[in-house]
Each structure stands twice: as C-alpha cells, then as structure tokens.
N, C-alpha and C. Protein backbone atom coordinates (compact mmCIF):
# COMPACT_ATOMS: atom_id res chain seq x y z
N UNK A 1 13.73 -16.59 6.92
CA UNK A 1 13.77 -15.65 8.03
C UNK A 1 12.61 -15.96 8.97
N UNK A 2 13.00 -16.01 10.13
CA UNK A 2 12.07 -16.26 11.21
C UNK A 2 10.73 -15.12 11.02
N UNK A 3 9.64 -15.63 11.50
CA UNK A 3 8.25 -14.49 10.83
C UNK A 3 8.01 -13.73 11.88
N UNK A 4 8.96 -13.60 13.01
CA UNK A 4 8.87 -12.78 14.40
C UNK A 4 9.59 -11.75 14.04
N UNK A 5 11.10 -11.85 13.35
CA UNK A 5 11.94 -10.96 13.07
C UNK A 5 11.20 -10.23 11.75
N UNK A 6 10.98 -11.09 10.89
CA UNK A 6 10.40 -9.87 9.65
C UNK A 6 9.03 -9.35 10.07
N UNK A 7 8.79 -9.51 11.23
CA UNK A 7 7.59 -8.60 11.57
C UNK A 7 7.86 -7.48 12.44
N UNK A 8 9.01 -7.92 13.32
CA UNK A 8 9.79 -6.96 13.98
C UNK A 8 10.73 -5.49 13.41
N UNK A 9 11.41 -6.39 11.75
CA UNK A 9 11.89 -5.52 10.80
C UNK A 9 10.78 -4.49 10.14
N UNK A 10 9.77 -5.16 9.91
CA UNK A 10 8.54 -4.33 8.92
C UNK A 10 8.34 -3.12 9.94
N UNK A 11 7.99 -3.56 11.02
CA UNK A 11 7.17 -2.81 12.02
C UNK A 11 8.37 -1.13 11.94
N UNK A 12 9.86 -1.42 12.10
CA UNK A 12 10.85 -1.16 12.20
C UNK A 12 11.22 0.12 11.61
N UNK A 13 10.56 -0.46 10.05
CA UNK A 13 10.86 0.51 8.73
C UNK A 13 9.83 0.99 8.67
N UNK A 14 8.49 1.10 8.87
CA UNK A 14 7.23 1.46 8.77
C UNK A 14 6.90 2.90 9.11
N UNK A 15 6.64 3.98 7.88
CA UNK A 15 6.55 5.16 8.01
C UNK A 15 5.51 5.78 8.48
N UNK A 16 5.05 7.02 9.17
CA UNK A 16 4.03 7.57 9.69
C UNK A 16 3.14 7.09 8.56
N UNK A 17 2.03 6.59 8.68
CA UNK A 17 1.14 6.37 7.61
C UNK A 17 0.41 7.79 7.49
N UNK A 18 -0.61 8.34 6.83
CA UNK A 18 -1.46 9.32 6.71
C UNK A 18 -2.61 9.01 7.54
N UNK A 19 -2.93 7.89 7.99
CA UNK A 19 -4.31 7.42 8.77
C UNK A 19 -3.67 8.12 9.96
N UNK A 20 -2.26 7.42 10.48
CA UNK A 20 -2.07 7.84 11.92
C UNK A 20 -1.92 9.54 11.73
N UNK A 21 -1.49 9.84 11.21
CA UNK A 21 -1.42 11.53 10.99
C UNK A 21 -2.52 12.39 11.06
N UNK A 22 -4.21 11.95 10.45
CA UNK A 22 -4.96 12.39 10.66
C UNK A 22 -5.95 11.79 11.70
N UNK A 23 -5.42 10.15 12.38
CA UNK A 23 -6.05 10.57 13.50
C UNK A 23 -5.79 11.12 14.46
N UNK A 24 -4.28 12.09 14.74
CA UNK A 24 -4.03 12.63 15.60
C UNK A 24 -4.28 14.11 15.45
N UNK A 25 -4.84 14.24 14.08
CA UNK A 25 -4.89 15.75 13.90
C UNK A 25 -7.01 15.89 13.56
N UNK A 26 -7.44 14.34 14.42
CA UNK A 26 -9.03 14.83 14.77
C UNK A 26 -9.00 14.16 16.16
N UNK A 27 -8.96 14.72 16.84
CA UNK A 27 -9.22 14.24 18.13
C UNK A 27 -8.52 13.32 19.12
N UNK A 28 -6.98 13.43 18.60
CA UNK A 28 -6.15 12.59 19.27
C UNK A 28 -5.68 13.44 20.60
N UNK A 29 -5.08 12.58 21.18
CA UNK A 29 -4.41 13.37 22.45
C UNK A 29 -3.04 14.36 21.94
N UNK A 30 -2.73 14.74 23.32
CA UNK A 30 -1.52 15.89 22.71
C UNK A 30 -0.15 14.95 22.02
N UNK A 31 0.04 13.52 22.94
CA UNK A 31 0.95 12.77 22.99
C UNK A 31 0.89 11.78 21.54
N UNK A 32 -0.22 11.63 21.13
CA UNK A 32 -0.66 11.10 19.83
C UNK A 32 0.09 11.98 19.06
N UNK A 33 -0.65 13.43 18.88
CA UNK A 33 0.19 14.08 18.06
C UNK A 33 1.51 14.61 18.20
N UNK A 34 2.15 14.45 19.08
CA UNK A 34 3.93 14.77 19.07
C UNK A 34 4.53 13.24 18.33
N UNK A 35 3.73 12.21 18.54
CA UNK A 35 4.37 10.88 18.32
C UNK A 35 3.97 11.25 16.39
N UNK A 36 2.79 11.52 16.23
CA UNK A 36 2.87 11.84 14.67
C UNK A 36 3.54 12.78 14.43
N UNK A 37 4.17 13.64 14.50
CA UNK A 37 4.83 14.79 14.13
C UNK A 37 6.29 14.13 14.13
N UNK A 38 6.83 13.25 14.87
CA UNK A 38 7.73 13.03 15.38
C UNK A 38 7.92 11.69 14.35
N UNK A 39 7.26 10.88 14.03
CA UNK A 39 7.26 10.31 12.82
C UNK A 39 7.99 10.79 11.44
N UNK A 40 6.53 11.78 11.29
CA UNK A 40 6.55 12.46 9.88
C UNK A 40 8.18 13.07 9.84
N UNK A 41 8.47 13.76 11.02
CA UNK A 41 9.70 14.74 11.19
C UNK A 41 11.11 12.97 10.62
N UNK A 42 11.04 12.02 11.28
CA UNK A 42 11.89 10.83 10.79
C UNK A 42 11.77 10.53 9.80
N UNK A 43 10.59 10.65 8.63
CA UNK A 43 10.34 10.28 7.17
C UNK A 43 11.52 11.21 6.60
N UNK A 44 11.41 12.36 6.72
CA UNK A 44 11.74 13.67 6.42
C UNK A 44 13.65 13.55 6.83
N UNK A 45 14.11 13.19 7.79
CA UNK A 45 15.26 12.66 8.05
C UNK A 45 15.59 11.51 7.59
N UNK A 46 15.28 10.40 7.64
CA UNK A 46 15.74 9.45 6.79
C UNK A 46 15.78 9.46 5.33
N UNK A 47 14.89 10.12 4.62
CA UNK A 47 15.27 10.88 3.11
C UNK A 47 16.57 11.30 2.97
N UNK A 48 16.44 12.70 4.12
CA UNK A 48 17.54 13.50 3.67
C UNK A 48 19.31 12.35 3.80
N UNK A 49 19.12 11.41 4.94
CA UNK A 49 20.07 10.60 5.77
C UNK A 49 20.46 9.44 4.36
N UNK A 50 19.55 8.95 3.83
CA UNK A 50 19.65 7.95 2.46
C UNK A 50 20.37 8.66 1.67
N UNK A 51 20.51 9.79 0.99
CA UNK A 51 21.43 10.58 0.27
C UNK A 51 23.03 10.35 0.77
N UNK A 52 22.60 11.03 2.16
CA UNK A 52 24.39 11.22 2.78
C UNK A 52 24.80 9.49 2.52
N UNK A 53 24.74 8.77 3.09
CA UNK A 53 24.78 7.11 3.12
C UNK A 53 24.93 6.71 1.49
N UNK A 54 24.39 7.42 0.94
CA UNK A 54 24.47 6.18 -0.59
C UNK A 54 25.96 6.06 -1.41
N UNK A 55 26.71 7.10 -1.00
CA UNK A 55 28.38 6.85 -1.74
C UNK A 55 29.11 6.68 -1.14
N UNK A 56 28.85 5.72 0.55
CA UNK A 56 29.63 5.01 0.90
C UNK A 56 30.12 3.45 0.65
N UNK A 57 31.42 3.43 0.74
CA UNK A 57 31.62 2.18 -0.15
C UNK A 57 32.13 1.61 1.03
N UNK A 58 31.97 -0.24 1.11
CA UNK A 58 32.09 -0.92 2.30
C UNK A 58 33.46 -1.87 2.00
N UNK A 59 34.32 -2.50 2.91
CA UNK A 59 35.52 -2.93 2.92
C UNK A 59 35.16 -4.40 2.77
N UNK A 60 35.85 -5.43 1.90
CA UNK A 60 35.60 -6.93 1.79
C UNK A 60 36.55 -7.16 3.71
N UNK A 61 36.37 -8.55 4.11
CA UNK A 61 35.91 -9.32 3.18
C UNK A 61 33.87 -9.49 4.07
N UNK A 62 33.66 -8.31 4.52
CA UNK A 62 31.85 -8.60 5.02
C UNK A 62 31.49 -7.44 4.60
N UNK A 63 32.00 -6.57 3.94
CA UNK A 63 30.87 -5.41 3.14
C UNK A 63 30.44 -5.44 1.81
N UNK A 64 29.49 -4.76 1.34
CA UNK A 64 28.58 -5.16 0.24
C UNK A 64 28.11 -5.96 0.17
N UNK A 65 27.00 -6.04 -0.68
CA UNK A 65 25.98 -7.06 -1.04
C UNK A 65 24.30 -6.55 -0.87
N UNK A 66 23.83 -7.47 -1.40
CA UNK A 66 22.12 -6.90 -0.83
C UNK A 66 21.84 -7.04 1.01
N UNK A 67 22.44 -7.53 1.95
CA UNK A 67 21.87 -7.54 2.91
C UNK A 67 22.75 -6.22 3.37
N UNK A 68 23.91 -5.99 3.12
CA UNK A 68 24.39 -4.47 3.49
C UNK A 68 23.21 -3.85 3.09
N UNK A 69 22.70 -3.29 1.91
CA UNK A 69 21.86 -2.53 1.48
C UNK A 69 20.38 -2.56 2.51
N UNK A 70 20.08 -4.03 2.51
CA UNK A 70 18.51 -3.98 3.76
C UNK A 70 19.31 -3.61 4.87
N UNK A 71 20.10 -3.78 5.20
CA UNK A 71 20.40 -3.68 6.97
C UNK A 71 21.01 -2.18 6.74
N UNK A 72 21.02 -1.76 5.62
CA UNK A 72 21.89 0.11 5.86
C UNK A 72 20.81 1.24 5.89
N UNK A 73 19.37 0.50 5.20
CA UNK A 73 18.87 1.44 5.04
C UNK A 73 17.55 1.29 6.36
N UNK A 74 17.71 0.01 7.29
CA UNK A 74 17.15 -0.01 8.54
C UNK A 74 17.83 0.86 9.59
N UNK A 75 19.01 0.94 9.64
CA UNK A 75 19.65 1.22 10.38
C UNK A 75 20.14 3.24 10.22
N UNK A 76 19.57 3.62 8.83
CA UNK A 76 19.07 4.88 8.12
C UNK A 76 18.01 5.51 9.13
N UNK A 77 17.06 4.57 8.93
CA UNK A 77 15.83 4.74 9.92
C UNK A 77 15.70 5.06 11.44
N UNK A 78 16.29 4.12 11.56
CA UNK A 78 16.51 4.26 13.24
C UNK A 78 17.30 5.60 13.75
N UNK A 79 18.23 5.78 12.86
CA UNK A 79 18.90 6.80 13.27
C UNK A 79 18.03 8.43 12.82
N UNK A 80 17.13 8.06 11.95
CA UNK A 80 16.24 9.08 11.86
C UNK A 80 15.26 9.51 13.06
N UNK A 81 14.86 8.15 13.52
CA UNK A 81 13.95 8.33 14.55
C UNK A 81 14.50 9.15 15.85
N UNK A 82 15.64 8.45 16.36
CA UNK A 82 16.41 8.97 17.13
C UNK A 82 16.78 10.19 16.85
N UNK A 83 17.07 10.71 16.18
CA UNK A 83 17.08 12.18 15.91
C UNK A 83 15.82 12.72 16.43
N UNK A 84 14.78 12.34 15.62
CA UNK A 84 13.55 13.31 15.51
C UNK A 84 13.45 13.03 17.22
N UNK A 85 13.32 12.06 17.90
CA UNK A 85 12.93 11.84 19.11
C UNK A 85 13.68 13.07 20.02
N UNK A 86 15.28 13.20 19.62
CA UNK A 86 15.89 14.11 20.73
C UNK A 86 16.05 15.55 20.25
N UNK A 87 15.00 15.61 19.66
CA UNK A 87 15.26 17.29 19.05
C UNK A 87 15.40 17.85 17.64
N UNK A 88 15.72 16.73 16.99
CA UNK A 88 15.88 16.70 15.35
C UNK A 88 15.86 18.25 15.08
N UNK A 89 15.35 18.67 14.00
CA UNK A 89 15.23 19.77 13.19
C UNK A 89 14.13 20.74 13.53
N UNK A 90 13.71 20.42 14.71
CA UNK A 90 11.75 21.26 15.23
C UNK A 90 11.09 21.46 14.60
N UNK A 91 10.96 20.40 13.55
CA UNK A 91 9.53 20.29 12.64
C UNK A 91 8.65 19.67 13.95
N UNK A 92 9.01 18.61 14.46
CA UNK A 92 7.79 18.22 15.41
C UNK A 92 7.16 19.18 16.12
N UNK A 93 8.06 19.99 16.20
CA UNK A 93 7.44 21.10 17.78
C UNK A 93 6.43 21.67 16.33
N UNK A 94 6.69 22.06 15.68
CA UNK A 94 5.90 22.95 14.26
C UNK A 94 4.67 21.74 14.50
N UNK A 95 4.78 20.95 13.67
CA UNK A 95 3.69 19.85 13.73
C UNK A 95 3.17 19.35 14.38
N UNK A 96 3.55 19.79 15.96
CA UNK A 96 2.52 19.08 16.92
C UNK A 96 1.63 20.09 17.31
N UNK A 97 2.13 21.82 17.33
CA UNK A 97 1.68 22.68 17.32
C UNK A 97 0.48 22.59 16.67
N UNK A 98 0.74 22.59 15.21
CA UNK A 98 -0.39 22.85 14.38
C UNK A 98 -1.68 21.74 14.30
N UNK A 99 -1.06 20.64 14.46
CA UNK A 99 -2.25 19.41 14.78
C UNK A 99 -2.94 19.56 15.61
N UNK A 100 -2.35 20.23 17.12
CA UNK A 100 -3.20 20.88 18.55
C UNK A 100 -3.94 21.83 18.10
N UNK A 101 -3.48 22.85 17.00
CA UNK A 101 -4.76 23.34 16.60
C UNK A 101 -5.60 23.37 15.78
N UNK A 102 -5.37 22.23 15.27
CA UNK A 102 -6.38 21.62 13.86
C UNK A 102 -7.58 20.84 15.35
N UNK A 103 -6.84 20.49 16.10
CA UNK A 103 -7.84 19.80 16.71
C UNK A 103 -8.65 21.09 17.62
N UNK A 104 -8.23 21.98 18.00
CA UNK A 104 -8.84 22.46 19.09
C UNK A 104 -10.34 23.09 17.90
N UNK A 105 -9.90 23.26 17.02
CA UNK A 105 -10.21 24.00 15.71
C UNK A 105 -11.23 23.34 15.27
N UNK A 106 -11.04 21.93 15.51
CA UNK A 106 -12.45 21.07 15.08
C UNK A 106 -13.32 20.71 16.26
N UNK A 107 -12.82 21.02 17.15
CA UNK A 107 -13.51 21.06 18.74
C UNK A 107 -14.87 22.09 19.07
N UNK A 108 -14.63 23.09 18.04
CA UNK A 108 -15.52 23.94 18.15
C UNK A 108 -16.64 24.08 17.76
C-alpha cells in the first residue's frame, strides 16, 4: 500500500485522542472545543454504528473478506463524523458547553 494512502487511512480512523480533548478544555478556542466535542460525539457514534453494521452479510462475487471488513469499518467512521458534524445526537452542543466552562473556570 502506497505510504500516502495508509497515512491518509490512519489519519481517517483516528479517534479524538484525550490530549486533544484536554487541550481544548485548558485554554483552547471556542472552535477547538466544538471540533473536540464533535470528535468525542463520532467515537460515541461509530460504536453505537459498528453494532448496527456487524450482521450484515455481503453478496459474492466482491463481498466479504478482510478488506470488506477494513473498508466497512472506515467507512463506519466517516459516517459517524458526518453525523456528529450535522447535528448528531447534541452531545457536542453538551460538550462544547461544558469545556467553555471548564475553561472560563480555569481563567479565573
């Protein structure tokens, strides 16, 4: 595999880490923290989204196999993000809330 694409894939699947989470919840901007909230909120959807997805069964003669499996559960992701991005479940609005005031909170 080309080392542009599996860096492009990694980057792809790559979950809110806890670093980015708490640096938006010490002194990040407002936009920092909607983008972490908005993360965390896609971890949280693509969980629940891997469940629905796992007892679907795929048609020969190009379904199944292990690259169905990497490419189903990228494509899990993305559709998590996209959610959380257009409104998902309003954990973000919750979590960007509360990070704005973890920060204003340590401001003092």
């Amino acid at each position: 595999m080309d080392a542009t694409l599996a860096n492009a894939l990694a980057q792809m699947a790559k979950p809110a880490s806890p670093q980015s989470i708490a640096n938006a919840a010490n002194g990040g901007t407002q936009a920092s923290s909607r983008k972490a909230a908005e993360e965390f909120e896609a971890v949280f959807l693509t969980t629940m989204l891997e469940g629905m997805f796992e007892g679907l069964k795929t048609d020969a003669p190009f379904g199944g196999g292990n690259s169905e499996k990497t490419y189903r559960s990228l494509l899990v992701g993305e559709y998590a993000k996209q959610i959380s991005k257009n409104g998902g479940l309003g954990m973000a609005d919750q979590i960007t809330r509360d990070l704005i005031a973890l920060q204003e909170g340590a401001q003092r």
